[in-house]
N, C-alpha and C. Protein backbone atom coordinates (compact mmCIF):
# COMPACT_ATOMS: atom_id res chain seq x y z
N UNK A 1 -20.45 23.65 -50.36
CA UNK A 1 -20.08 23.62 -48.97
C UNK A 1 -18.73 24.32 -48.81
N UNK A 2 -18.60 25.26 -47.85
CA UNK A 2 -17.52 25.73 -47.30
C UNK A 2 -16.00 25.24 -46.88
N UNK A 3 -14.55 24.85 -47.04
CA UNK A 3 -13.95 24.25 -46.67
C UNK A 3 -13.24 25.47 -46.33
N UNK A 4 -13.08 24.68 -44.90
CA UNK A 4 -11.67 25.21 -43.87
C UNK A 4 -10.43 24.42 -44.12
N UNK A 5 -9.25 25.01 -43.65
CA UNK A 5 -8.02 24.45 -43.98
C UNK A 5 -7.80 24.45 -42.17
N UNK A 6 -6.88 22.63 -41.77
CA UNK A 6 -6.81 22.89 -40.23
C UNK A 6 -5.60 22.41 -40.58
N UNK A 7 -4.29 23.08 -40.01
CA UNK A 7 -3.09 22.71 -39.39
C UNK A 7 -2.72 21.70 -38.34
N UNK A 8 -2.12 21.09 -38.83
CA UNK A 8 -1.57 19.61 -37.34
C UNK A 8 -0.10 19.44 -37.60
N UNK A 9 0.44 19.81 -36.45
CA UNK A 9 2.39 19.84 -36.36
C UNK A 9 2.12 17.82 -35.75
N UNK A 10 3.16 17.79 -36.14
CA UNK A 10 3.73 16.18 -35.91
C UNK A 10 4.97 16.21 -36.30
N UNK A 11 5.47 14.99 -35.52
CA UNK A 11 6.51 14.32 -36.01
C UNK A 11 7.10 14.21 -37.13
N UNK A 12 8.53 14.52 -37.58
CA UNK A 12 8.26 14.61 -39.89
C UNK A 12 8.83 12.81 -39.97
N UNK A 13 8.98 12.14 -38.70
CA UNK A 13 8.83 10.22 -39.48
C UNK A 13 7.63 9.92 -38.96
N UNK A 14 7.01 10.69 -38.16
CA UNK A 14 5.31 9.90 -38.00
C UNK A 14 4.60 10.32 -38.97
N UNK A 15 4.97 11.63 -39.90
CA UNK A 15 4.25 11.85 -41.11
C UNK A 15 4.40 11.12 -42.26
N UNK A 16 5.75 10.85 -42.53
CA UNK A 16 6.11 10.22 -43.36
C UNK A 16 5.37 8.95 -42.92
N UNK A 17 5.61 7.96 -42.02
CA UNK A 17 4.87 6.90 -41.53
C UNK A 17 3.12 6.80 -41.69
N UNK A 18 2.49 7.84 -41.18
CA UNK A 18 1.25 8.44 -42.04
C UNK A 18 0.58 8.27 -43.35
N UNK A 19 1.33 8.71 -44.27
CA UNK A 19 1.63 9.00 -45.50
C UNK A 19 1.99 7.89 -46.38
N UNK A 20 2.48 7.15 -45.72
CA UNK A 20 2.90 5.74 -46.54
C UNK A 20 1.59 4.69 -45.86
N UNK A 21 1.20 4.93 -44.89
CA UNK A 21 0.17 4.06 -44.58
C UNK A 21 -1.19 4.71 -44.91
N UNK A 22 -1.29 5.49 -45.21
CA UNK A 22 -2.86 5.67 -45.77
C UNK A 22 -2.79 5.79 -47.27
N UNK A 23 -1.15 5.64 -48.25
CA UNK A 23 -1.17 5.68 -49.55
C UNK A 23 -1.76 3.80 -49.58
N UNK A 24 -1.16 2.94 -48.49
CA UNK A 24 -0.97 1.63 -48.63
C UNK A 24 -2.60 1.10 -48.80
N UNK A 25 -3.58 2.36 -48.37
CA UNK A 25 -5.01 1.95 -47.53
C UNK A 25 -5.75 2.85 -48.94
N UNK A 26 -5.39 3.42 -50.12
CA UNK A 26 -5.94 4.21 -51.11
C UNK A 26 -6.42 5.50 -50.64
N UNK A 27 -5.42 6.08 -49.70
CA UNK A 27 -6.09 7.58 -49.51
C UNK A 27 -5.24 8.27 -48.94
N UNK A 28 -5.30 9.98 -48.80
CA UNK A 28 -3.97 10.47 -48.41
C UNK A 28 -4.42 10.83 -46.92
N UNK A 29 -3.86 11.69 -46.32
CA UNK A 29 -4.11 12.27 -44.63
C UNK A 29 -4.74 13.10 -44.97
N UNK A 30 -5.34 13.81 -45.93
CA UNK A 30 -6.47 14.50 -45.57
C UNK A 30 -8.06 14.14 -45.51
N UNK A 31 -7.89 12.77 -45.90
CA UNK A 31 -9.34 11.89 -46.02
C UNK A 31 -9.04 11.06 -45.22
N UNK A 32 -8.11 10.50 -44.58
CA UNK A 32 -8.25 9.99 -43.21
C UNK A 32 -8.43 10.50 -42.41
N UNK A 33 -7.71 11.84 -42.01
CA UNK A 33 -8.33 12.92 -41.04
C UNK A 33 -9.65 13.21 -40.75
N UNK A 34 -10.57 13.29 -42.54
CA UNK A 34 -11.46 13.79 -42.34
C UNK A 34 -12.66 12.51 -41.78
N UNK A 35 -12.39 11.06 -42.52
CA UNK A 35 -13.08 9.99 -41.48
C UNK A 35 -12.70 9.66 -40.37
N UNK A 36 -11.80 10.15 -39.93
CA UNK A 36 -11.90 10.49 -38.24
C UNK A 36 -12.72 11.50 -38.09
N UNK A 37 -12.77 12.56 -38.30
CA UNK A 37 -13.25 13.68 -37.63
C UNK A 37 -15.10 13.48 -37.80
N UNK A 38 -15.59 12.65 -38.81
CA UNK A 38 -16.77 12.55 -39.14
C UNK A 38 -17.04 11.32 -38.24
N UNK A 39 -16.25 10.19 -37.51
CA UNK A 39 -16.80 9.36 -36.79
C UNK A 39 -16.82 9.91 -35.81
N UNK A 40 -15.93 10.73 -34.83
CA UNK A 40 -15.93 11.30 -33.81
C UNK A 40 -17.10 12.27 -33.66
N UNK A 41 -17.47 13.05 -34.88
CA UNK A 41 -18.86 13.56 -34.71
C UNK A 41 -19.70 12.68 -34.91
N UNK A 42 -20.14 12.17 -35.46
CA UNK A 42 -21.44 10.94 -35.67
C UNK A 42 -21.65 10.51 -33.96
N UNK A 43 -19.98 9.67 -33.57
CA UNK A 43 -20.44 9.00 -32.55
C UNK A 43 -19.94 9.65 -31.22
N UNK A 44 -19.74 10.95 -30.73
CA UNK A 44 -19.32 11.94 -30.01
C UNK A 44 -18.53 10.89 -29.09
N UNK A 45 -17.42 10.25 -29.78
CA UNK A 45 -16.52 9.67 -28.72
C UNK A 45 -15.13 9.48 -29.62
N UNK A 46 -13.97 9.73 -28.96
CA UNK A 46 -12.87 9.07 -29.61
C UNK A 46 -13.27 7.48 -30.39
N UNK A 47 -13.06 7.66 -31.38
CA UNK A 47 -13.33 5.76 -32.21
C UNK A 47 -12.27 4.52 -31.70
N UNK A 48 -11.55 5.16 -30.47
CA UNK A 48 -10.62 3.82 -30.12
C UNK A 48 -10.33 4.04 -28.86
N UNK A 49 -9.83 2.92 -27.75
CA UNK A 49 -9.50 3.32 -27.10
C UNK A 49 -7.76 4.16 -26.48
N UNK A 50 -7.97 4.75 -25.38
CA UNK A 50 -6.56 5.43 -25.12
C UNK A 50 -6.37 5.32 -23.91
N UNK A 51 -5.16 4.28 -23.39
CA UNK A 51 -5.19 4.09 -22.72
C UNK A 51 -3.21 4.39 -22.35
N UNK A 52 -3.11 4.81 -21.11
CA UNK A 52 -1.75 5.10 -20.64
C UNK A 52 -0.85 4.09 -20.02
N UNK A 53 0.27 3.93 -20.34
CA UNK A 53 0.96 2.56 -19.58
C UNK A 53 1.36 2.72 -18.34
N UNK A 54 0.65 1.91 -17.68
CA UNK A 54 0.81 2.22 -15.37
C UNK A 54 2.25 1.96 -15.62
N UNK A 55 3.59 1.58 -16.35
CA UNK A 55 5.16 1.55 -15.59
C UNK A 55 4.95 3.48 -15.15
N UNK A 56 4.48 3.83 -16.37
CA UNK A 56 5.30 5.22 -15.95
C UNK A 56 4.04 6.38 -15.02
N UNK A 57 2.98 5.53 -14.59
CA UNK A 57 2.49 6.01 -13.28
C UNK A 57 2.99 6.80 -11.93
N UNK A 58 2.59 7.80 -11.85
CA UNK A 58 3.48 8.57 -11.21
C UNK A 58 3.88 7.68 -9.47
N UNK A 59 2.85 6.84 -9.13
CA UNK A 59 3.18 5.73 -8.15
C UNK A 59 4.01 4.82 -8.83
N UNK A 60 4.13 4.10 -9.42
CA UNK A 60 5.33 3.45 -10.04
C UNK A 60 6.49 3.73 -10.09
N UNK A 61 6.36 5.16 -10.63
CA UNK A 61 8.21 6.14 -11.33
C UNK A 61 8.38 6.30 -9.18
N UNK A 62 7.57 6.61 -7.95
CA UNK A 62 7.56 7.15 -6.82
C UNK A 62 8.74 5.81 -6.29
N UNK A 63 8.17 4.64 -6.55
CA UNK A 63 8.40 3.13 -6.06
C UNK A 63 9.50 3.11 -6.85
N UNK A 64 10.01 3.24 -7.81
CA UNK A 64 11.05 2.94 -8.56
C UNK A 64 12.20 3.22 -8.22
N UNK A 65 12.36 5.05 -7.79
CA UNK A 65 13.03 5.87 -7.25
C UNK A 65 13.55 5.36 -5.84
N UNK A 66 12.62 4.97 -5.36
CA UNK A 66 12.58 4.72 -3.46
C UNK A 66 13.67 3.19 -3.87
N UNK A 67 13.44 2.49 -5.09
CA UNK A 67 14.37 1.23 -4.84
C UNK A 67 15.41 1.51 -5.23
N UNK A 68 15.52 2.66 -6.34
CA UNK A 68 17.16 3.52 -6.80
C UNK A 68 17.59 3.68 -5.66
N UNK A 69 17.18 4.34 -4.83
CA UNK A 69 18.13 5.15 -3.89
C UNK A 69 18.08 4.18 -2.53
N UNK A 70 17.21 3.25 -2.23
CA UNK A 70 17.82 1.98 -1.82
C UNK A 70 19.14 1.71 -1.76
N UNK A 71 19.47 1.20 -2.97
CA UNK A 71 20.36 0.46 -3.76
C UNK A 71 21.70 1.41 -3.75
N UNK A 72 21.45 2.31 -3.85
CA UNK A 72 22.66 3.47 -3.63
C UNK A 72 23.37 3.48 -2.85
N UNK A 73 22.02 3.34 -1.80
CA UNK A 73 22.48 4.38 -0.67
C UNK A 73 23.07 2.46 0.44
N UNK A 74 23.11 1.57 -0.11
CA UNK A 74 23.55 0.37 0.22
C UNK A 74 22.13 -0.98 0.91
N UNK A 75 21.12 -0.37 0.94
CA UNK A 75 20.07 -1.11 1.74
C UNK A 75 19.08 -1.81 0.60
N UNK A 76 19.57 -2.00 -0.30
CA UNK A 76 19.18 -2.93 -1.67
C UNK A 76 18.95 -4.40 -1.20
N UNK A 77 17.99 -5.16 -1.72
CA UNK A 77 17.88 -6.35 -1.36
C UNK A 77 18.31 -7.31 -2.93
N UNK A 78 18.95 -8.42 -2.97
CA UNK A 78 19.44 -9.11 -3.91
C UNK A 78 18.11 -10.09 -3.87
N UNK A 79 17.54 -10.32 -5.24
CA UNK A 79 16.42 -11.40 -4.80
C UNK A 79 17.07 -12.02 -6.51
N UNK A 80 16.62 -13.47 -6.18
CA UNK A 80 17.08 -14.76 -6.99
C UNK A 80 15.94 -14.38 -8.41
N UNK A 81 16.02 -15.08 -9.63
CA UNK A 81 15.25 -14.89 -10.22
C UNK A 81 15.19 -16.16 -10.71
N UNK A 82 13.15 -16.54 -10.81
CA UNK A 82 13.11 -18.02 -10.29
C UNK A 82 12.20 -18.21 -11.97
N UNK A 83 12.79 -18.92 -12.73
CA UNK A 83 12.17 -19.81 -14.31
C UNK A 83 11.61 -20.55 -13.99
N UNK A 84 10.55 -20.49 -14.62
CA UNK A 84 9.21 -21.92 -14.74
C UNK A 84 9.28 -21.68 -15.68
N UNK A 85 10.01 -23.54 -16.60
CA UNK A 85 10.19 -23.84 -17.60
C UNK A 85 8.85 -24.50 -17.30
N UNK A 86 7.62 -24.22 -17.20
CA UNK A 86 6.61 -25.64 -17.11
C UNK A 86 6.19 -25.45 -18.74
């Protein structure tokens, strides 16, 4: 069988981080790569999910801004912050 060589730029502590976790699992990043790339073909879907965090939603960062410049601009509201020790 034919082997290709594929290039992937990263991070050099997410590699290192990489690298120490798939030595920890008995295998290096090129055989983890490659059982990714063979589940993703088998099961034509990413094998996990990916999901984005709504703070930094571009409606969120919109709302965030609007209470910055609130607050600036003097029309800030002071609200109490209320503990339930229950």
């Amino acid at each position: 069988m034919a082997q290709s060589t594929v290039s992937i730029r990263m991070d050099d502590k997410l590699k290192k981080q990489m690298e120490e976790t798939c030595s920890d699992l008995g295998m290096n990043m090129t055989t983890a790569f490659i059982i990714f790339a063979k589940k993703v073909t088998r099961e034509r879907r990413i094998p996990f999910e990916i999901t984005a965090d709504p703070f930094f939603s571009e409606t969120n960062m919109r709302h965030l801004q609007k209470s910055i410049d609130n607050l600036e601009s003097g029309k800030g509201k002071i609200h109490s912050i209320i503990e339930d020790n229950a």
